[in-house]
N, C-alpha and C. Protein backbone atom coordinates (compact mmCIF):
# COMPACT_ATOMS: atom_id res chain seq x y z
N UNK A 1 51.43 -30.20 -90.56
CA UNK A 1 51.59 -31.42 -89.79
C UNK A 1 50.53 -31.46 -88.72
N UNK A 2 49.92 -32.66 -88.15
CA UNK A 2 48.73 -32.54 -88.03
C UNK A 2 49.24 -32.70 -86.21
N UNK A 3 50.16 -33.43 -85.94
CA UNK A 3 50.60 -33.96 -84.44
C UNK A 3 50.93 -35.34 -84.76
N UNK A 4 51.63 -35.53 -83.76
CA UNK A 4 52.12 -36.62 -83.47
C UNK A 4 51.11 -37.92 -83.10
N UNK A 5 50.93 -39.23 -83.65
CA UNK A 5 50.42 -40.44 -82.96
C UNK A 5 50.95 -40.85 -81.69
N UNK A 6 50.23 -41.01 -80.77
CA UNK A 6 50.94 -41.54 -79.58
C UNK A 6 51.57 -42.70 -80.11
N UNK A 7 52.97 -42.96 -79.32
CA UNK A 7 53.70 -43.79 -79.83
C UNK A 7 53.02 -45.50 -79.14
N UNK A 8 52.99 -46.30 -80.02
CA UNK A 8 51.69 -47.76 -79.31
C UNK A 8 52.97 -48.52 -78.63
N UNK A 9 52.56 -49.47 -77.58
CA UNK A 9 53.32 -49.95 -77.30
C UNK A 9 51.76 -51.23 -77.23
N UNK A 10 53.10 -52.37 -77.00
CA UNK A 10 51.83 -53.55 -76.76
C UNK A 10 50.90 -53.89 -75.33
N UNK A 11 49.79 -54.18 -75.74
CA UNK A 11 48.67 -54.16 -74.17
C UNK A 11 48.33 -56.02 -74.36
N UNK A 12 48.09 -56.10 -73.76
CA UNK A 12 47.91 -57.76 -72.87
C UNK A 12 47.44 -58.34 -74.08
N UNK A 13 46.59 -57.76 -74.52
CA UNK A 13 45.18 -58.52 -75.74
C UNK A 13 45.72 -58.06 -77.22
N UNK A 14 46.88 -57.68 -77.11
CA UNK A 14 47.61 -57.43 -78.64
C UNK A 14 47.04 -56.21 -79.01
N UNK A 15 46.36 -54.93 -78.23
CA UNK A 15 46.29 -53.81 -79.02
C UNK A 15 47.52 -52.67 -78.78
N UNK A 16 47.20 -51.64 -79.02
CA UNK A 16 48.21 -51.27 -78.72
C UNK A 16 47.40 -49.44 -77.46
N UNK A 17 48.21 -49.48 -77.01
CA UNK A 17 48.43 -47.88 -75.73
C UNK A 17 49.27 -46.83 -75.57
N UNK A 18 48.78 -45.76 -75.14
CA UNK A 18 49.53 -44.69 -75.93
C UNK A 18 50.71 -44.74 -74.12
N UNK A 19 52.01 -43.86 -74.30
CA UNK A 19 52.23 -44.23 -73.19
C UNK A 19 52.21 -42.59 -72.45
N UNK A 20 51.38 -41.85 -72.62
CA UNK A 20 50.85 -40.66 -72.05
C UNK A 20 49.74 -41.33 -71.20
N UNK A 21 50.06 -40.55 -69.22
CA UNK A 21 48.98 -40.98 -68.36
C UNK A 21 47.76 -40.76 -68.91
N UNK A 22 46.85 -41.27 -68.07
CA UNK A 22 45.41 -41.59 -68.10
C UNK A 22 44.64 -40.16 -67.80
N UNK A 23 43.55 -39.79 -68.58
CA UNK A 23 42.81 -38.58 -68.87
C UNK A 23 41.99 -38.26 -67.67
N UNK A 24 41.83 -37.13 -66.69
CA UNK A 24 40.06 -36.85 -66.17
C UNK A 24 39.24 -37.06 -66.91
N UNK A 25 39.19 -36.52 -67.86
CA UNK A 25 37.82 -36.01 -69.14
C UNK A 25 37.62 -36.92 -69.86
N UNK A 26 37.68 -38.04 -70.14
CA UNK A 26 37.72 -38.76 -71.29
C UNK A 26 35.83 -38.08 -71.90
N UNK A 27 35.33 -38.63 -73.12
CA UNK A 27 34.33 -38.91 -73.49
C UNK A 27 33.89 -39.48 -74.86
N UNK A 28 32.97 -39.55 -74.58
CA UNK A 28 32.30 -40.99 -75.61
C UNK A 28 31.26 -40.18 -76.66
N UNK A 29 31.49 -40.42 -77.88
CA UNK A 29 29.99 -39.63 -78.61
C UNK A 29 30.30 -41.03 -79.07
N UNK A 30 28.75 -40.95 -80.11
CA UNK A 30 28.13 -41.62 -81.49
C UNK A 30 27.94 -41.23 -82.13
N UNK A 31 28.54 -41.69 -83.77
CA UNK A 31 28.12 -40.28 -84.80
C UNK A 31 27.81 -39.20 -84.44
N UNK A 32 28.86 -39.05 -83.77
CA UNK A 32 29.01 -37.22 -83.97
C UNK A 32 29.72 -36.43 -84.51
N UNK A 33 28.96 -35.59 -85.34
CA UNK A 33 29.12 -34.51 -86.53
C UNK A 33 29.92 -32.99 -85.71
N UNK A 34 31.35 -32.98 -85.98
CA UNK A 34 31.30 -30.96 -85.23
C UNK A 34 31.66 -30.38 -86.11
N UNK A 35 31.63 -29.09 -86.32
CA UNK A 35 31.94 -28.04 -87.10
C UNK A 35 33.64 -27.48 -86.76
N UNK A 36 34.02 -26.69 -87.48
CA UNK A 36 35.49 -26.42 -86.82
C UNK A 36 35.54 -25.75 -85.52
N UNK A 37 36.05 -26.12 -84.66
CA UNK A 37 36.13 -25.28 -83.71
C UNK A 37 37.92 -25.63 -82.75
N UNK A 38 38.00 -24.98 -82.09
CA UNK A 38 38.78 -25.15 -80.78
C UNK A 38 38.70 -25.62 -79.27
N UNK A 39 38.86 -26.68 -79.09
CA UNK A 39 38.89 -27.05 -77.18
C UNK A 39 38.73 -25.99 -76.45
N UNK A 40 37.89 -25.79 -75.69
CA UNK A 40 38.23 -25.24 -74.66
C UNK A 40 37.66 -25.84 -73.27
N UNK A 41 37.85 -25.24 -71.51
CA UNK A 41 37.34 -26.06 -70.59
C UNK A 41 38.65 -26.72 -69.96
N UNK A 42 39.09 -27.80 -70.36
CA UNK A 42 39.95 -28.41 -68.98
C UNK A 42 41.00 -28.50 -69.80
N UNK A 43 41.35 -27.43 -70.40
CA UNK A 43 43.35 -27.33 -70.97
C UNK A 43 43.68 -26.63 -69.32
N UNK A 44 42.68 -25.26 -68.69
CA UNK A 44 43.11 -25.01 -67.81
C UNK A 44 43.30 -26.12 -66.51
N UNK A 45 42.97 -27.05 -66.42
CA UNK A 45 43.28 -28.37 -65.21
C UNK A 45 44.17 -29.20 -65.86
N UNK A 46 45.05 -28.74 -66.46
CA UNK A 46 46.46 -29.60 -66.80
C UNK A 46 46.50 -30.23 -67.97
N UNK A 47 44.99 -30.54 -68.69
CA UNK A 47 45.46 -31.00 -69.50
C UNK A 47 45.73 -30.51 -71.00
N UNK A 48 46.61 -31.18 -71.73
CA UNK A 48 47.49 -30.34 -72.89
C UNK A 48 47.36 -30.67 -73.92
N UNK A 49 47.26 -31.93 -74.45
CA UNK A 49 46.53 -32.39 -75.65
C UNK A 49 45.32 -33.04 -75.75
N UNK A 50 44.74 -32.92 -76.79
CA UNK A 50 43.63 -34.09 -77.20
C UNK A 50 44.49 -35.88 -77.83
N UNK A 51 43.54 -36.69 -76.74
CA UNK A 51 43.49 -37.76 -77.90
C UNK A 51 42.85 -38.59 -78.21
N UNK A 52 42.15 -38.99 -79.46
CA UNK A 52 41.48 -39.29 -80.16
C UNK A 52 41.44 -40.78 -80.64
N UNK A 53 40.09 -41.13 -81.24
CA UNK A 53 40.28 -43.10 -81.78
C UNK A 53 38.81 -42.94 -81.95
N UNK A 54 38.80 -43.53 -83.08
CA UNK A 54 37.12 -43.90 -83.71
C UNK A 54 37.32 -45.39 -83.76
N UNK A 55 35.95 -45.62 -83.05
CA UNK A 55 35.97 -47.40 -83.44
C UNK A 55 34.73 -47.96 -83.97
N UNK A 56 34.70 -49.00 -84.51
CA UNK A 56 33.07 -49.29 -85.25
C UNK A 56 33.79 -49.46 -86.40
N UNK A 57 32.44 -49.91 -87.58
CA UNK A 57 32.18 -50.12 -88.98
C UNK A 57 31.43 -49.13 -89.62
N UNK A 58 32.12 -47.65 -90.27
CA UNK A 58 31.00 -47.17 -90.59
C UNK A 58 32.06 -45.79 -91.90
N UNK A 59 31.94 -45.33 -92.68
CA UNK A 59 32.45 -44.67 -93.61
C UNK A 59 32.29 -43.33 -93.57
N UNK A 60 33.23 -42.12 -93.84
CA UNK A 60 33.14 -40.87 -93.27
C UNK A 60 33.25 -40.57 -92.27
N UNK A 61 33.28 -39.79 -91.62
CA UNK A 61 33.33 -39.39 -90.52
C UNK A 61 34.91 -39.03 -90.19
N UNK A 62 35.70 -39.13 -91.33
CA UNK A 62 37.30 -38.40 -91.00
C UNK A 62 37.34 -37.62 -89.78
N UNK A 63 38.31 -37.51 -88.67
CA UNK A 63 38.55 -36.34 -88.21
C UNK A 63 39.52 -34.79 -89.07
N UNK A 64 39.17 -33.76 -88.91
CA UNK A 64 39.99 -32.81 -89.75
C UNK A 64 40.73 -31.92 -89.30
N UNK A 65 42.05 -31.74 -89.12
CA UNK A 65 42.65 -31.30 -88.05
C UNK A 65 43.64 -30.18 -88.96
N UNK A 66 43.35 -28.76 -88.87
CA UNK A 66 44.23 -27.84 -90.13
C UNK A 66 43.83 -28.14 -90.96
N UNK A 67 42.68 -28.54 -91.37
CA UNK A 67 42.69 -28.76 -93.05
C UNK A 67 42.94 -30.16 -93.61
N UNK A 68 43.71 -31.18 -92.49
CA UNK A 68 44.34 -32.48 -92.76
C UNK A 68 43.85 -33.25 -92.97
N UNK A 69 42.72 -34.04 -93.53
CA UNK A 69 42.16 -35.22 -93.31
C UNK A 69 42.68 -36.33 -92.41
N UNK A 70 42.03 -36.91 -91.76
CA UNK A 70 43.03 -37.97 -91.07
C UNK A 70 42.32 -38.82 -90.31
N UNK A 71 42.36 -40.24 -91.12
CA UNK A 71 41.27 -41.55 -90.30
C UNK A 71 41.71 -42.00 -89.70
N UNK A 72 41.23 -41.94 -87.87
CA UNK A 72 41.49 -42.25 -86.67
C UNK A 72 40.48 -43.50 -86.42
N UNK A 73 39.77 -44.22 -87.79
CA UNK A 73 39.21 -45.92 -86.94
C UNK A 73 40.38 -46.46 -86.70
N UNK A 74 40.44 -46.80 -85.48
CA UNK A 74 41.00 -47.57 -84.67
C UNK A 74 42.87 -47.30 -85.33
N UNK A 75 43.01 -45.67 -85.29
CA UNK A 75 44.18 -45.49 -85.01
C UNK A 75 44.16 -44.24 -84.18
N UNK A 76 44.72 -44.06 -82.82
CA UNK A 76 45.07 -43.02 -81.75
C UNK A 76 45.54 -42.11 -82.50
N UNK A 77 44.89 -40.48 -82.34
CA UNK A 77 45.76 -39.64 -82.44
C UNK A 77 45.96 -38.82 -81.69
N UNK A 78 46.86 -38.24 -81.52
CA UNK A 78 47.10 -37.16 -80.59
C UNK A 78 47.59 -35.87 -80.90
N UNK A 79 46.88 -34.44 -80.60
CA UNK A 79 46.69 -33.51 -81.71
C UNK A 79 46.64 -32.13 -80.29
N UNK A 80 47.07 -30.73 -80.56
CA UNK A 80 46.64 -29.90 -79.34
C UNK A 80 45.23 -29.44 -79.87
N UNK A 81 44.12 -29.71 -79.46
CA UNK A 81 43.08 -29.28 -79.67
C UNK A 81 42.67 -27.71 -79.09
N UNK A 82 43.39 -27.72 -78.34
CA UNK A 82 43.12 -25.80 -77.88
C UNK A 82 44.20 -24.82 -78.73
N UNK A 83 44.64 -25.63 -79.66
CA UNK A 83 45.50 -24.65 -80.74
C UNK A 83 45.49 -24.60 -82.36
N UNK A 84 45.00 -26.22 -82.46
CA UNK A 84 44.85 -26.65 -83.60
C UNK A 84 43.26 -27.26 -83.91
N UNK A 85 42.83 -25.75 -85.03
CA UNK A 85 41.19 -25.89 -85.08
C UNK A 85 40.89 -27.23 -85.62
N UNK A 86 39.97 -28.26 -85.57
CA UNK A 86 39.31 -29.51 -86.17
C UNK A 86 38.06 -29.84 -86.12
N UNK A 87 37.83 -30.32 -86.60
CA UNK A 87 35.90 -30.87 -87.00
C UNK A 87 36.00 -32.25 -87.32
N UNK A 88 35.09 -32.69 -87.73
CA UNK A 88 34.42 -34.13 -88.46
C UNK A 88 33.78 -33.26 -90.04
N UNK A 89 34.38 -34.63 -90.97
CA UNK A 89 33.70 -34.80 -91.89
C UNK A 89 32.39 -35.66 -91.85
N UNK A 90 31.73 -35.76 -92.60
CA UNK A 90 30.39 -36.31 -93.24
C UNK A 90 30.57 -37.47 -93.07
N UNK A 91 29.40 -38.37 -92.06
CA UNK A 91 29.59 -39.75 -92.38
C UNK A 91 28.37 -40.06 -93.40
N UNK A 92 28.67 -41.27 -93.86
CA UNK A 92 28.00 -41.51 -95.60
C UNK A 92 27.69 -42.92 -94.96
């Protein structure tokens, strides 16, 4: 089991929000490719899970979480990244 989706609730403009507070760390890549690894860095400043959302038009690039495949365009996930190893697949 890969973790739980934050549960969506509705936001002003019809998307949806996870209802876990708001992150220090957030960050932003572009096509970016990682290898398997584990979080580490700011689990020690409180925070406890990763969560995740790919947005754009573009094929591959699965996130892989245990082994799980699992396409996060424009669906939230929420996963412990300092326990549960994950990477990116291949975007094509």
């Amino acid at each position: 089991h890969v973790g739980a989706t934050a549960s969506p609730r509705p936001a002003p403009n019809g998307a949806t929000a996870s209802p876990r507070p708001g992150g220090r760390f957030p960050q932003v890549n572009r096509s970016a490719r990682f290898r398997p690894h584990l979080d580490a860095g700011s689990a020690g400043a409180g925070q406890r899970t990763s969560l995740i959302v790919a947005l754009g038009d573009f094929g591959g690039g699965e996130l892989v979480v245990e082994r799980d495949p699992v396409d996060i365009r424009y669906a939230p996930l929420e996963f412990d990244g300092w326990r549960q190893r994950h990477w990116t697949q291949p975007f094509v």
